[in-house]
C-alpha atoms as a PDB file:
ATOM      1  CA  UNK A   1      37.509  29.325 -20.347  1.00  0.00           C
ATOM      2  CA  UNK A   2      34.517  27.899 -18.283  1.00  0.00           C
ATOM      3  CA  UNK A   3      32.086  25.006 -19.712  1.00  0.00           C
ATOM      4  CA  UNK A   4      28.526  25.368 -19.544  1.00  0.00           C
ATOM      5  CA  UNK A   5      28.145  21.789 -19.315  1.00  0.00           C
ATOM      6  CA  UNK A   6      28.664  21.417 -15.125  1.00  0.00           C
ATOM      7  CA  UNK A   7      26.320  19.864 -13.538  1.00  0.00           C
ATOM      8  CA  UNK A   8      27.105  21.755 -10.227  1.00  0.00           C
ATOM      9  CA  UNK A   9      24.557  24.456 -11.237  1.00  0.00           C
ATOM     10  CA  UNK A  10      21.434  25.057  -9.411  1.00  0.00           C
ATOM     11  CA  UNK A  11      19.104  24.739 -12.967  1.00  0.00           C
ATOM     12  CA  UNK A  12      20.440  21.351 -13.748  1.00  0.00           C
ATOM     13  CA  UNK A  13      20.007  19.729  -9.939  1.00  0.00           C
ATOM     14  CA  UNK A  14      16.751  21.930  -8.927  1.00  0.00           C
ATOM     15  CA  UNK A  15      14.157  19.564  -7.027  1.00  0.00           C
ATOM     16  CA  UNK A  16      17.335  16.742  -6.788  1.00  0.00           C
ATOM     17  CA  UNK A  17      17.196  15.377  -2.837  1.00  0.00           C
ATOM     18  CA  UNK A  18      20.000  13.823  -1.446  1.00  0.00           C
ATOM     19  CA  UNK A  19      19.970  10.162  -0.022  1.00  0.00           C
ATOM     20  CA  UNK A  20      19.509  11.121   3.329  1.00  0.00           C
ATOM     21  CA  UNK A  21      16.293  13.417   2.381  1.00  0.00           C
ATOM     22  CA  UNK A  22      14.267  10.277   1.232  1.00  0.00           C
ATOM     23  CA  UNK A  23      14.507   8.708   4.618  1.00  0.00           C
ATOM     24  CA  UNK A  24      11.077   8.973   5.523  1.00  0.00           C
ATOM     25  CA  UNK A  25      10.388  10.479   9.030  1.00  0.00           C
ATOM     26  CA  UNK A  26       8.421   8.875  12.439  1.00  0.00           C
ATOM     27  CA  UNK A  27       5.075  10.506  11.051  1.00  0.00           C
ATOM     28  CA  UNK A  28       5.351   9.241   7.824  1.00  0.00           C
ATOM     29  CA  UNK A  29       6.726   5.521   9.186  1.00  0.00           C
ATOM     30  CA  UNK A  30       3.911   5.734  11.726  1.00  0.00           C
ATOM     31  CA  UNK A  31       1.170   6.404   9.170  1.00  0.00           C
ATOM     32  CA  UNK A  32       1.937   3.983   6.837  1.00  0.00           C
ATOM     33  CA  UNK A  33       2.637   1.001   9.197  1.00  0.00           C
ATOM     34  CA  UNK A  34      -1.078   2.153  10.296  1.00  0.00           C
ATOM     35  CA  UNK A  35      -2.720   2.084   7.322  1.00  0.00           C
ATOM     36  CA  UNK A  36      -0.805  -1.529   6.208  1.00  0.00           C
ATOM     37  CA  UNK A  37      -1.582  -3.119   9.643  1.00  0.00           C
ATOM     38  CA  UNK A  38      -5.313  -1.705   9.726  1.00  0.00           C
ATOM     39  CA  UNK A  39      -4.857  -3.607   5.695  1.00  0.00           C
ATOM     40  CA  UNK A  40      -3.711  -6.784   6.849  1.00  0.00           C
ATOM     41  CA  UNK A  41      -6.034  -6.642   9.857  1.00  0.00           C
ATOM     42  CA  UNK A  42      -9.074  -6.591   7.336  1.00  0.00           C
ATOM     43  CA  UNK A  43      -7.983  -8.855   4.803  1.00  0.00           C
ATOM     44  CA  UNK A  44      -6.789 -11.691   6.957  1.00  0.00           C
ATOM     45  CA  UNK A  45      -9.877 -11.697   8.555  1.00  0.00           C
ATOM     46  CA  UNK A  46     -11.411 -12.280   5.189  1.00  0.00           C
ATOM     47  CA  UNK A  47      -8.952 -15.332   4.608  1.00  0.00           C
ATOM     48  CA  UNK A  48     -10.138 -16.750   8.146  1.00  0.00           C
ATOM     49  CA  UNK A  49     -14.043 -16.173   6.853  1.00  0.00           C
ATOM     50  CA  UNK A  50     -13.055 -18.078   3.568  1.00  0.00           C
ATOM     51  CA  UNK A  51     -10.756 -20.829   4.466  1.00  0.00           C
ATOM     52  CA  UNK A  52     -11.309 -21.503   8.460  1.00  0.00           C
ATOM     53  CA  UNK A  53     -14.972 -20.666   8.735  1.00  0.00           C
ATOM     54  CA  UNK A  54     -16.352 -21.708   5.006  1.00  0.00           C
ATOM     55  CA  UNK A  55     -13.712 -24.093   3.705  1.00  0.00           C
ATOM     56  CA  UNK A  56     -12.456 -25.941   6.695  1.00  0.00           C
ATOM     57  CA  UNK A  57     -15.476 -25.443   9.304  1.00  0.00           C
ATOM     58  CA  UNK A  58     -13.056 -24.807  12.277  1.00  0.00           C
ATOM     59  CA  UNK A  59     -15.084 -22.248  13.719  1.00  0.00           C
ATOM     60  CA  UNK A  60     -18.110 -19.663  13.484  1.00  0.00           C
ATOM     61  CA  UNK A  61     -18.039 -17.007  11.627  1.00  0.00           C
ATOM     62  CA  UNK A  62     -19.033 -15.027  14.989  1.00  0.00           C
ATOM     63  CA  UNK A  63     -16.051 -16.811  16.426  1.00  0.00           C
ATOM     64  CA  UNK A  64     -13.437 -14.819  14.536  1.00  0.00           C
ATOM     65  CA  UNK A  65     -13.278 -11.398  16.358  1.00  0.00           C
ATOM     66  CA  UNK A  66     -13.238 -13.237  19.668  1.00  0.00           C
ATOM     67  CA  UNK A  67     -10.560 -16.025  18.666  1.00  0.00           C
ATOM     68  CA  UNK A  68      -8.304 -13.496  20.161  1.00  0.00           C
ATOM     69  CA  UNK A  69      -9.548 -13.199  23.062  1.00  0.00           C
ATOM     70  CA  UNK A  70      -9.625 -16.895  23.680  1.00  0.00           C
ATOM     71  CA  UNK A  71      -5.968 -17.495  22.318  1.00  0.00           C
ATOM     72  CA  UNK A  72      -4.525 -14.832  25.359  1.00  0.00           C
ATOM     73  CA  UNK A  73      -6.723 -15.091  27.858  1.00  0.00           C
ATOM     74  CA  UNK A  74      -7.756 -18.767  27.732  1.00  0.00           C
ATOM     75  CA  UNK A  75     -11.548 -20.424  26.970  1.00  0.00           C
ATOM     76  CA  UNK A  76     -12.466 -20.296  29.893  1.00  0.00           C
ATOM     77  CA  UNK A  77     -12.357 -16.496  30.053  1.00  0.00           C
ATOM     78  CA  UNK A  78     -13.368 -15.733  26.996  1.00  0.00           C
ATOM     79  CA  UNK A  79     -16.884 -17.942  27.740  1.00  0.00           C
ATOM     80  CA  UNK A  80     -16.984 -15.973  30.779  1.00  0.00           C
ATOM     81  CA  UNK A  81     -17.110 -11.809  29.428  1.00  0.00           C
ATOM     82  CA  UNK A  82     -19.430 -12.820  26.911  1.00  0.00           C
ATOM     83  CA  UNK A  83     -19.801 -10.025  24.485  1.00  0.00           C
ATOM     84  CA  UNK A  84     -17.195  -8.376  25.575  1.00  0.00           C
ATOM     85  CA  UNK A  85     -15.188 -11.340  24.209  1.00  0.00           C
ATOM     86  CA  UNK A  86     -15.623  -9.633  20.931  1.00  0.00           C
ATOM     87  CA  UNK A  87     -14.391  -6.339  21.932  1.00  0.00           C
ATOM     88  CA  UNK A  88     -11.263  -7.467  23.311  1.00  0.00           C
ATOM     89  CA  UNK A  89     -10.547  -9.796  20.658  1.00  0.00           C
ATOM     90  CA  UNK A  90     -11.038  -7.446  18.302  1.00  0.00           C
ATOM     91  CA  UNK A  91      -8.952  -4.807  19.947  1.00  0.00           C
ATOM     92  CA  UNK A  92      -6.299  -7.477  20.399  1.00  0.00           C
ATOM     93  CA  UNK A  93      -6.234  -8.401  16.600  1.00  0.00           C
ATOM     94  CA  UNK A  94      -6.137  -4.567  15.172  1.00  0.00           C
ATOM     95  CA  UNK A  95      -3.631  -3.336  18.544  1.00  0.00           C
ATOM     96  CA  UNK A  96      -0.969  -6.250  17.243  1.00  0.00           C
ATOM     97  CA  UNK A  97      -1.830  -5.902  13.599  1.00  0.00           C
ATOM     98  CA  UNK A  98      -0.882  -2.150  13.834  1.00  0.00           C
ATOM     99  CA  UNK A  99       2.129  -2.746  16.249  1.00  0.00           C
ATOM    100  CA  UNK A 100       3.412  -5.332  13.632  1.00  0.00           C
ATOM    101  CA  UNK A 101       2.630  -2.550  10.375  1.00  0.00           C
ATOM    102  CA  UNK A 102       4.402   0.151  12.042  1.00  0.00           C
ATOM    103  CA  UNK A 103       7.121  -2.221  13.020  1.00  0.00           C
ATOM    104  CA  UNK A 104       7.411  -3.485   9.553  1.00  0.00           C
ATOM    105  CA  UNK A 105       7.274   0.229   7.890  1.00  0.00           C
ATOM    106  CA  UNK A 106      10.215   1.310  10.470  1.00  0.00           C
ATOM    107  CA  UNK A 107      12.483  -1.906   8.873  1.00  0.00           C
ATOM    108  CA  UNK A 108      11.320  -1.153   5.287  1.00  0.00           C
ATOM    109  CA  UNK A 109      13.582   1.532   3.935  1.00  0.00           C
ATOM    110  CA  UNK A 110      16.737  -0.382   5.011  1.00  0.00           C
ATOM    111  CA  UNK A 111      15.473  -3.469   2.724  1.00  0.00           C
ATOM    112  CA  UNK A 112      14.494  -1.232  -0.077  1.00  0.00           C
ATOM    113  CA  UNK A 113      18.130   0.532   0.245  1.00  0.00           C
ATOM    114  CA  UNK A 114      19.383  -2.993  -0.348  1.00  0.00           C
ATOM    115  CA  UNK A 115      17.244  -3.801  -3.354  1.00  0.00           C
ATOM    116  CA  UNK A 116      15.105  -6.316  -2.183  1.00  0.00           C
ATOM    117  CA  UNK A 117      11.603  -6.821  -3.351  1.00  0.00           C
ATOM    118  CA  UNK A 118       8.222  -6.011  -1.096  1.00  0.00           C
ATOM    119  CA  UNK A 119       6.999  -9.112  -1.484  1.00  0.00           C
ATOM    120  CA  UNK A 120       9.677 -11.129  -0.693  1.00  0.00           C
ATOM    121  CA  UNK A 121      10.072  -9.388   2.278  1.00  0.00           C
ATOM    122  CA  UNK A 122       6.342 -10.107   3.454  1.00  0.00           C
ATOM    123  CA  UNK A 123       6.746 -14.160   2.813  1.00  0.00           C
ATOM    124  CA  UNK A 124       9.357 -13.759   5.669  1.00  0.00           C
ATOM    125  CA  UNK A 125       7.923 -11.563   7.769  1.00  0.00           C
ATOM    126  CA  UNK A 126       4.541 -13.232   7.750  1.00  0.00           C
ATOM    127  CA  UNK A 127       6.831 -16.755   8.998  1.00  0.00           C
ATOM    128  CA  UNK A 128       8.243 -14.230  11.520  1.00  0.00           C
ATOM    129  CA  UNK A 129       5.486 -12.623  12.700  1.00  0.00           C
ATOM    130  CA  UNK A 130       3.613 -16.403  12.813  1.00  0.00           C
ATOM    131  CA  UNK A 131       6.447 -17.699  14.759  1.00  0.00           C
ATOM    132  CA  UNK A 132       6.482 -14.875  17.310  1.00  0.00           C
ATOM    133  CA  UNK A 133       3.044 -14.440  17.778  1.00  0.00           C
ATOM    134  CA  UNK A 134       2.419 -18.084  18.589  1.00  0.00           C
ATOM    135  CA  UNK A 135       5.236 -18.611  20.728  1.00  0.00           C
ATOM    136  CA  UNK A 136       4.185 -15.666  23.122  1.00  0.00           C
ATOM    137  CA  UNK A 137       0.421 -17.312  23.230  1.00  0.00           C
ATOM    138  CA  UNK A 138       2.113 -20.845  24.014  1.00  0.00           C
ATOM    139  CA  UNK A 139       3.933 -18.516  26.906  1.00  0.00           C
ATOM    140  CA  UNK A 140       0.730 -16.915  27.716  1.00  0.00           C
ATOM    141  CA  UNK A 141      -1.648 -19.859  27.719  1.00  0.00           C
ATOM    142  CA  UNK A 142      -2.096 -23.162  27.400  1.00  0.00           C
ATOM    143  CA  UNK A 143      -5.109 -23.440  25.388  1.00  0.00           C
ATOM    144  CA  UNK A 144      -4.450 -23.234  21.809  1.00  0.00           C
ATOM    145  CA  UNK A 145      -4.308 -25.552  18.725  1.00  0.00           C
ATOM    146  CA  UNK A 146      -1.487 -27.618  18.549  1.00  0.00           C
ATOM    147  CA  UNK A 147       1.310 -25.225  16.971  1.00  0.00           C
ATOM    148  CA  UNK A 148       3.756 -28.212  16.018  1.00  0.00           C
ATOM    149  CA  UNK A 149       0.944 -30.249  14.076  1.00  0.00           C
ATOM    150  CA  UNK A 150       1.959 -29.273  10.134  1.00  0.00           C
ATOM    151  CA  UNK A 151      -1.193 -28.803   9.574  1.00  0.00           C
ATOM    152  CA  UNK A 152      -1.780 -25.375  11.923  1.00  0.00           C
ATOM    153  CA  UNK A 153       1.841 -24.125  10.630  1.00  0.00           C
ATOM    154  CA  UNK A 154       1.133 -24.443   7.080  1.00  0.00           C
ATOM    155  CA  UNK A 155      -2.507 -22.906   7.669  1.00  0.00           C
ATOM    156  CA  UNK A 156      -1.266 -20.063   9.927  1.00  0.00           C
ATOM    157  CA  UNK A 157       1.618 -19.439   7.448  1.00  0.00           C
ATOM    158  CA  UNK A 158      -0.944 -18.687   4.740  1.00  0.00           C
ATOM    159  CA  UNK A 159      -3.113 -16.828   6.884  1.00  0.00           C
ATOM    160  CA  UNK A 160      -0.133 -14.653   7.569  1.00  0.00           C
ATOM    161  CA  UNK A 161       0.610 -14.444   3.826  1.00  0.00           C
ATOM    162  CA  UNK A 162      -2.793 -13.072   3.636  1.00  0.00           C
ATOM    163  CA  UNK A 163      -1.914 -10.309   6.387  1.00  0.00           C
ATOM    164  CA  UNK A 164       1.886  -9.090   5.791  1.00  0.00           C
ATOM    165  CA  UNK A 165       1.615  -9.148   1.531  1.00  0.00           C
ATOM    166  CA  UNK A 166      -1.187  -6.152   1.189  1.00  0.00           C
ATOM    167  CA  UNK A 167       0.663  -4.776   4.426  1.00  0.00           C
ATOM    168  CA  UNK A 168       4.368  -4.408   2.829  1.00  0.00           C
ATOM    169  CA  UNK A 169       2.581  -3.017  -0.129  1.00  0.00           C
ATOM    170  CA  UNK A 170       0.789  -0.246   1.038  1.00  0.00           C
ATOM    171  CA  UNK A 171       4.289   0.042   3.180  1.00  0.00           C
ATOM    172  CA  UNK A 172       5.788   0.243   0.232  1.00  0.00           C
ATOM    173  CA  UNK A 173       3.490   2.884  -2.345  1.00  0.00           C
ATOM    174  CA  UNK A 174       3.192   4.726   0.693  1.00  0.00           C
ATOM    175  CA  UNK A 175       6.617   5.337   1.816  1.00  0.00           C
ATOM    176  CA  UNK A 176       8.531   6.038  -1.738  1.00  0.00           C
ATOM    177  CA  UNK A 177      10.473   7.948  -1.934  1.00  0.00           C
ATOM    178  CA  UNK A 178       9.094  11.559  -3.899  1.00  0.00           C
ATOM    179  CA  UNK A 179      10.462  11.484  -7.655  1.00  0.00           C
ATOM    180  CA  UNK A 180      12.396  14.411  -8.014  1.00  0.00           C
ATOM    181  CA  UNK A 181      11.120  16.610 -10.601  1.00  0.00           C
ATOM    182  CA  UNK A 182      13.489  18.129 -12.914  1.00  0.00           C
ATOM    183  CA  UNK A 183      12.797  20.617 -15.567  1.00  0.00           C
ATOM    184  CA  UNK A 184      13.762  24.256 -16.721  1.00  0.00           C
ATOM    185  CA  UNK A 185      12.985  27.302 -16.123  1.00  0.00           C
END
């Protein structure tokens, strides 16, 4: 005398995925790390044009897409390429911005395994990234604000706020998992 009432049958678990299915592959970490980084990229940018350029007058607007430049290379080489200043420094700041998306969509799925909220991740990982960044450009060079004044931290904190929050995000949406879709036939 069988029950109907198993849930081992094929109608009740069609379009069901196991655990290991909703691991998202390279492609799929790859592209959304992209699309976050190229995010973050753009919007912390517009954070620099607000707050350093129009709030706190610490530079020209023209001066953002070369900061880069200046930051690796030094001043003094960044005077001397002239426009070219701006197409390194721009490649610089979308090249690390997309290296630090793709790293943060390939660490994602293990947080969101454990429960842990998007954003809560970001406010770390914009201290991280802050941190590591400006360590390897006091390694690289020696002209650069000064990164122990309270003053830069706080501000570069922020501006990293700006850049890892709409990056997790789009991490995040884009990465789900698929909703399985259950219904009879």
């Amino acid at each position: 005398m069988g029950s109907n009432l198993s849930t081992s049958g094929s109608k009740f678990n069609h379009g069901v995925t196991s655990t290991e299915s909703t691991r998202p592959n390279l492609h799929a970490i790859v592209r959304a790390g992209v699309a976050g980084g190229l995010a973050g990229a753009m919007i912390i940018w517009i954070y620099e044009a607000l707050i350093w350029v129009g709030a706190q007058h610490l530079m020209p607007l023209a001066g953002i897409p070369r900061n880069a430049t200046g930051l690796v290379f030094g001043k003094a080489f960044q005077e001397s390429i002239g426009v070219w200043a701006y197409v390194i420094g721009t490649g610089i700041h979308f090249v690390f911005a997309i290296g630090w998306g793709v790293l943060f969509a390939m660490i994602w799925p293990s947080f969101r395994r454990r429960g842990y909220e998007a954003t809560f991740v970001a406010l770390f990982y914009a201290m991280f990234a802050w941190i590591v960044m400006h360590v390897a450009i006091m390694i690289a060079s020696t002209n650069h604000p000064n990164y122990y004044d309270p003053i830069v931290i706080i501000g570069g904190f922020m501006s990293h706020f700006c850049f890892t929050v709409p990056l997790v995000l789009i991490v995040k949406k884009m990465l789900a998992p698929a909703t399985p879709r259950m219904y009879a036939r």
